[in-house]
N, C-alpha and C. Protein backbone atom coordinates (compact mmCIF):
# COMPACT_ATOMS: atom_id res chain seq x y z
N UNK A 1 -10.90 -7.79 1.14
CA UNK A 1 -10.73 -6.35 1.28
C UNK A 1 -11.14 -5.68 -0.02
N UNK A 2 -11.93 -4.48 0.04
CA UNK A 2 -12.01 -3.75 -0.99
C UNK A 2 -11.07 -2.38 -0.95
N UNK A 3 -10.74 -1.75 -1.68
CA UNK A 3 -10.72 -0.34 -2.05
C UNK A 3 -12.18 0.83 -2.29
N UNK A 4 -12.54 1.87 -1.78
CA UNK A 4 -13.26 2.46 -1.94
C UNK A 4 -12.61 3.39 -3.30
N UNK A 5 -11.43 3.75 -3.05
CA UNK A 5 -10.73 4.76 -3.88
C UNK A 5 -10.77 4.42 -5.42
N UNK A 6 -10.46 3.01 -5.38
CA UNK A 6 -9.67 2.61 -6.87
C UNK A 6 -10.98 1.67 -7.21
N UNK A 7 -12.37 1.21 -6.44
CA UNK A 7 -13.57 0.35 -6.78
C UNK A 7 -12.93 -1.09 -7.49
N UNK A 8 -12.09 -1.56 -6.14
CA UNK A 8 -11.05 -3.01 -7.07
C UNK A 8 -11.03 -3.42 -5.69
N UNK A 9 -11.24 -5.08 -5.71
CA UNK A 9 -11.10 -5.76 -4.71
C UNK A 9 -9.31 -6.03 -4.59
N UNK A 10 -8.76 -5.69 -3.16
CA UNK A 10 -7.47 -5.98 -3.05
C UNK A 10 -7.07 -7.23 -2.66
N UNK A 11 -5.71 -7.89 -3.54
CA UNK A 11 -5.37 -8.81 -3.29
C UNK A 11 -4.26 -8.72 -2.97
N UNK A 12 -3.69 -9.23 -1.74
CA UNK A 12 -2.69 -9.26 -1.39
C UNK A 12 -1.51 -10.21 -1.02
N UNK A 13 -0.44 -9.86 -2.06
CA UNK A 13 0.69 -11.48 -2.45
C UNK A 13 0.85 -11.83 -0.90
N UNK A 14 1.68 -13.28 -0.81
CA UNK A 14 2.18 -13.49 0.21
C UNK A 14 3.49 -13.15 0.34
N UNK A 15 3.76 -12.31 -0.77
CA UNK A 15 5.46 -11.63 -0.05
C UNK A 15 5.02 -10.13 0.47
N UNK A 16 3.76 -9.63 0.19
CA UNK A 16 3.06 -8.30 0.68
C UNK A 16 2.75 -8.62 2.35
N UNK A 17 2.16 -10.12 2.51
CA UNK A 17 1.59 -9.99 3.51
C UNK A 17 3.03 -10.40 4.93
N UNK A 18 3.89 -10.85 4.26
CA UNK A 18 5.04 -11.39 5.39
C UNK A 18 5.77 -10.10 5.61
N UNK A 19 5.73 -9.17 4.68
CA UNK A 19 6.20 -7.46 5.46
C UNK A 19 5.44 -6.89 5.82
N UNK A 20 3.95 -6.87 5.66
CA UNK A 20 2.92 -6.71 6.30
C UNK A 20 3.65 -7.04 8.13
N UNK A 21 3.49 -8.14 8.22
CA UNK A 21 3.95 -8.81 9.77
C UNK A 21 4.91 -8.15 10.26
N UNK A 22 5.98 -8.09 9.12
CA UNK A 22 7.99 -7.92 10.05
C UNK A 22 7.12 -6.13 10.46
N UNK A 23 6.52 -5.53 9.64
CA UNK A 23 6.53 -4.04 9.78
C UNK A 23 5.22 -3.66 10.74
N UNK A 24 4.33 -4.37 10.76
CA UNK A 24 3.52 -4.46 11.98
C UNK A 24 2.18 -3.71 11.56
N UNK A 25 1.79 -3.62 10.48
CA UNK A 25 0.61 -3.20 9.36
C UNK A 25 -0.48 -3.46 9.36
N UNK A 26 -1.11 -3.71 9.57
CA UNK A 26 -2.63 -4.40 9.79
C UNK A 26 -3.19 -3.97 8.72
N UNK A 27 -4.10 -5.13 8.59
CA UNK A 27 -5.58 -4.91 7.03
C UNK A 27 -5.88 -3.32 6.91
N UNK A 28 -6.13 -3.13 8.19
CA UNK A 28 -6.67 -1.93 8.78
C UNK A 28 -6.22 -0.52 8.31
N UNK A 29 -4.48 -0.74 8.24
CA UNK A 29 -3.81 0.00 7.96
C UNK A 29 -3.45 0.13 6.93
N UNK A 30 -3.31 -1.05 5.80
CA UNK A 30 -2.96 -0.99 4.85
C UNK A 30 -4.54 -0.51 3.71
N UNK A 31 -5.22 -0.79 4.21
CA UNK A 31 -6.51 -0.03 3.37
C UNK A 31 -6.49 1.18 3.58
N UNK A 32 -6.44 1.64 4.74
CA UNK A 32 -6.02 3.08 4.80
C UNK A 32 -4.86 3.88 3.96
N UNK A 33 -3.97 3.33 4.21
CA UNK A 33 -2.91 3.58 2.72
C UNK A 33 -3.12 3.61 1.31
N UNK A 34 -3.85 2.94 0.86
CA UNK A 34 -4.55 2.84 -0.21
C UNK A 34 -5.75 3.53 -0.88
N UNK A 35 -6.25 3.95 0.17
CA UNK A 35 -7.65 4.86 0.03
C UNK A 35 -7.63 6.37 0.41
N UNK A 36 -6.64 6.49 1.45
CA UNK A 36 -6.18 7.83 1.86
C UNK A 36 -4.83 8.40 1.35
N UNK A 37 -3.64 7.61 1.04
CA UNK A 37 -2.83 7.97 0.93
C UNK A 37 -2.46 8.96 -0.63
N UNK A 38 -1.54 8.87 -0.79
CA UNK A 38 -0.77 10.06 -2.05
C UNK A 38 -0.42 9.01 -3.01
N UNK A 39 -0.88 9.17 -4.43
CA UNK A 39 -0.30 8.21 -5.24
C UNK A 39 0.79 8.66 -6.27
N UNK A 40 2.08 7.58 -6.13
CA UNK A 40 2.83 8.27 -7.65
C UNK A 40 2.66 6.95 -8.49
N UNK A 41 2.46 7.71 -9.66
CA UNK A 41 2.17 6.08 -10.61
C UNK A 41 3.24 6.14 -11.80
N UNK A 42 4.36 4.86 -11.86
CA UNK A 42 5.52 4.40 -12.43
C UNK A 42 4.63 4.39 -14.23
N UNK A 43 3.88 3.78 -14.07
CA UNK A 43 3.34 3.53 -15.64
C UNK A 43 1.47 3.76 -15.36
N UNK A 44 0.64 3.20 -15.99
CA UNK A 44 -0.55 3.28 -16.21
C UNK A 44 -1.46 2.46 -15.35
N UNK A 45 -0.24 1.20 -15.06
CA UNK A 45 -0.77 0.06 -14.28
C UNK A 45 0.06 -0.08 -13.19
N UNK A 46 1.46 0.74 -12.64
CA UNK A 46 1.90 0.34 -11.58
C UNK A 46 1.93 1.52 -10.69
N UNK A 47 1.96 1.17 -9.60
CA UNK A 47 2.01 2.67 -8.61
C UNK A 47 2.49 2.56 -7.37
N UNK A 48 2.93 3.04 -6.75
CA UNK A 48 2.96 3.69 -4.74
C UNK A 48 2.00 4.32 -4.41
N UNK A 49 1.55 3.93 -3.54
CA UNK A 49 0.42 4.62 -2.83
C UNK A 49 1.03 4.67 -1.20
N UNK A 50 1.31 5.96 -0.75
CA UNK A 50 2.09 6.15 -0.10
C UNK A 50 1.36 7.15 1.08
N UNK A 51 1.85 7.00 2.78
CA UNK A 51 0.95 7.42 4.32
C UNK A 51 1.71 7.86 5.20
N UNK A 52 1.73 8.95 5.57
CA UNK A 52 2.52 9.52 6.93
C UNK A 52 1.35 9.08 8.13
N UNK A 53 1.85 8.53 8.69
CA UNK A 53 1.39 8.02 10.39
C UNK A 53 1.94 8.70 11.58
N UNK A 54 1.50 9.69 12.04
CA UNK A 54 2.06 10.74 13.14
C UNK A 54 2.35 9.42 14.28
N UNK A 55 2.04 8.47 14.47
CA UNK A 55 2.10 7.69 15.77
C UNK A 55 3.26 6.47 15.52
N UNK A 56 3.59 7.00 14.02
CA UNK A 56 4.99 5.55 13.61
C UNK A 56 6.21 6.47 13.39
N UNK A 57 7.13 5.51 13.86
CA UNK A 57 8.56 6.57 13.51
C UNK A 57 9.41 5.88 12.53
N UNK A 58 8.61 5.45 11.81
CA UNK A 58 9.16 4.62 10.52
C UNK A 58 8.42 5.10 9.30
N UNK A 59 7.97 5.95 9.01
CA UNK A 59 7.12 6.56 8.24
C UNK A 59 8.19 7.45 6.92
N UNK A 60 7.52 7.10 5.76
CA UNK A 60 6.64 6.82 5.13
C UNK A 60 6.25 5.50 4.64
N UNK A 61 4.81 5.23 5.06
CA UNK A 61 4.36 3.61 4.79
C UNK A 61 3.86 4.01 3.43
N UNK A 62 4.32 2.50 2.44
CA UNK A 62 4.12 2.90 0.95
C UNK A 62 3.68 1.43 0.60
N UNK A 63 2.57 0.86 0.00
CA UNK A 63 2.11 0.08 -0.23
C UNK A 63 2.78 0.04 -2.00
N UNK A 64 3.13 -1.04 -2.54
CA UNK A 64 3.28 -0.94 -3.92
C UNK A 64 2.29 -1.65 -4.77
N UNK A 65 1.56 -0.99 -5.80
CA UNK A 65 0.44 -1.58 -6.11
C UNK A 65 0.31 -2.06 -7.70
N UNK A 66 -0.51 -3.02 -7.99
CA UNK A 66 -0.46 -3.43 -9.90
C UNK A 66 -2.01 -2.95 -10.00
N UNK A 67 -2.51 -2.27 -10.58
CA UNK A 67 -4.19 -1.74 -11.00
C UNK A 67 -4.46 -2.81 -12.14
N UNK A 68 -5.63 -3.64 -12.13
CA UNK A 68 -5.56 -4.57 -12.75
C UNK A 68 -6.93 -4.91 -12.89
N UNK A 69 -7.92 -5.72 -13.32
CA UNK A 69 -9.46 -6.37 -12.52
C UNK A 69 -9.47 -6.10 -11.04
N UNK A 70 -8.28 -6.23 -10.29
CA UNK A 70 -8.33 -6.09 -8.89
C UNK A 70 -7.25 -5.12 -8.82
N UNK A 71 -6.88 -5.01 -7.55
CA UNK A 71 -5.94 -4.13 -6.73
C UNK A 71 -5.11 -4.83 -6.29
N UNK A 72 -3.45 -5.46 -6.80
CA UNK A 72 -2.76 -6.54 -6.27
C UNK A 72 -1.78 -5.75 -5.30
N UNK A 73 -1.16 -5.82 -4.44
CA UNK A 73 -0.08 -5.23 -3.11
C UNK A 73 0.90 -6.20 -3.43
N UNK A 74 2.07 -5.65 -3.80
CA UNK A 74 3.07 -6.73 -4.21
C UNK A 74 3.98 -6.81 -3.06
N UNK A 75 4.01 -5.34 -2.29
CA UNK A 75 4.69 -5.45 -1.51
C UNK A 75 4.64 -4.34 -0.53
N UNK A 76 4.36 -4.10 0.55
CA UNK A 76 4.26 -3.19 1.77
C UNK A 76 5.99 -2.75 2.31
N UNK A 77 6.23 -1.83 2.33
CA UNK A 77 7.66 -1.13 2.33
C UNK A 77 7.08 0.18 3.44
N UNK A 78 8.29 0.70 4.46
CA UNK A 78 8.12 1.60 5.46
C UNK A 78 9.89 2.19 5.02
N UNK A 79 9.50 3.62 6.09
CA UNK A 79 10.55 4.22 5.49
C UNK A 79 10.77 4.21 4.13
N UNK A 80 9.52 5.02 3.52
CA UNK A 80 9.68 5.18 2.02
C UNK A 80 10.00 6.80 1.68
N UNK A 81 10.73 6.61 0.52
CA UNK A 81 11.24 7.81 0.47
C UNK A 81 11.03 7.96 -0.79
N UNK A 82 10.63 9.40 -1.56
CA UNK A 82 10.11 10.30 -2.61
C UNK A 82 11.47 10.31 -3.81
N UNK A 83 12.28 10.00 -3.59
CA UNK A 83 13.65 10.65 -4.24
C UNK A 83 13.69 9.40 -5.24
């Protein structure tokens, strides 16, 4: 997977990709989060990149990300909240 947004190939842990599954996320979707979504960034290198989905009622989908040589997803989280 690439990023168009951030020009970093994404890698994604295997504790990203097993909530990936429980939450029902697809590649598909989670690049979309990443490239479309709203970013808040914790430090220089860590961030949320965060997606309202009119068709999920678990929304906000928030990918958590490390900016690095690549684009790492540490962990995919729903029902994310701003506060």
């Amino acid at each position: 997977m690439f990023s168009l947004k951030f020009q970093r190939t994404i890698i994604v842990t295997q504790h990203a990709r097993s909530r990936m599954t429980e939450r029902f996320v697809s590649d598909e979707t989670l690049i979309h989060i990443i490239d479309f979504g709203k970013i808040r960034y914790k430090d220089e290198t860590h961030l949320w990149v965060y997606k309202h989905f009119p068709n999920r009622t678990d929304n906000l989908l928030c990918a958590v990300l490390v900016l690095e040589d690549a684009l790492i997803v540490k962990t995919v989280m729903h029902q994310f909240s701003l506060r």
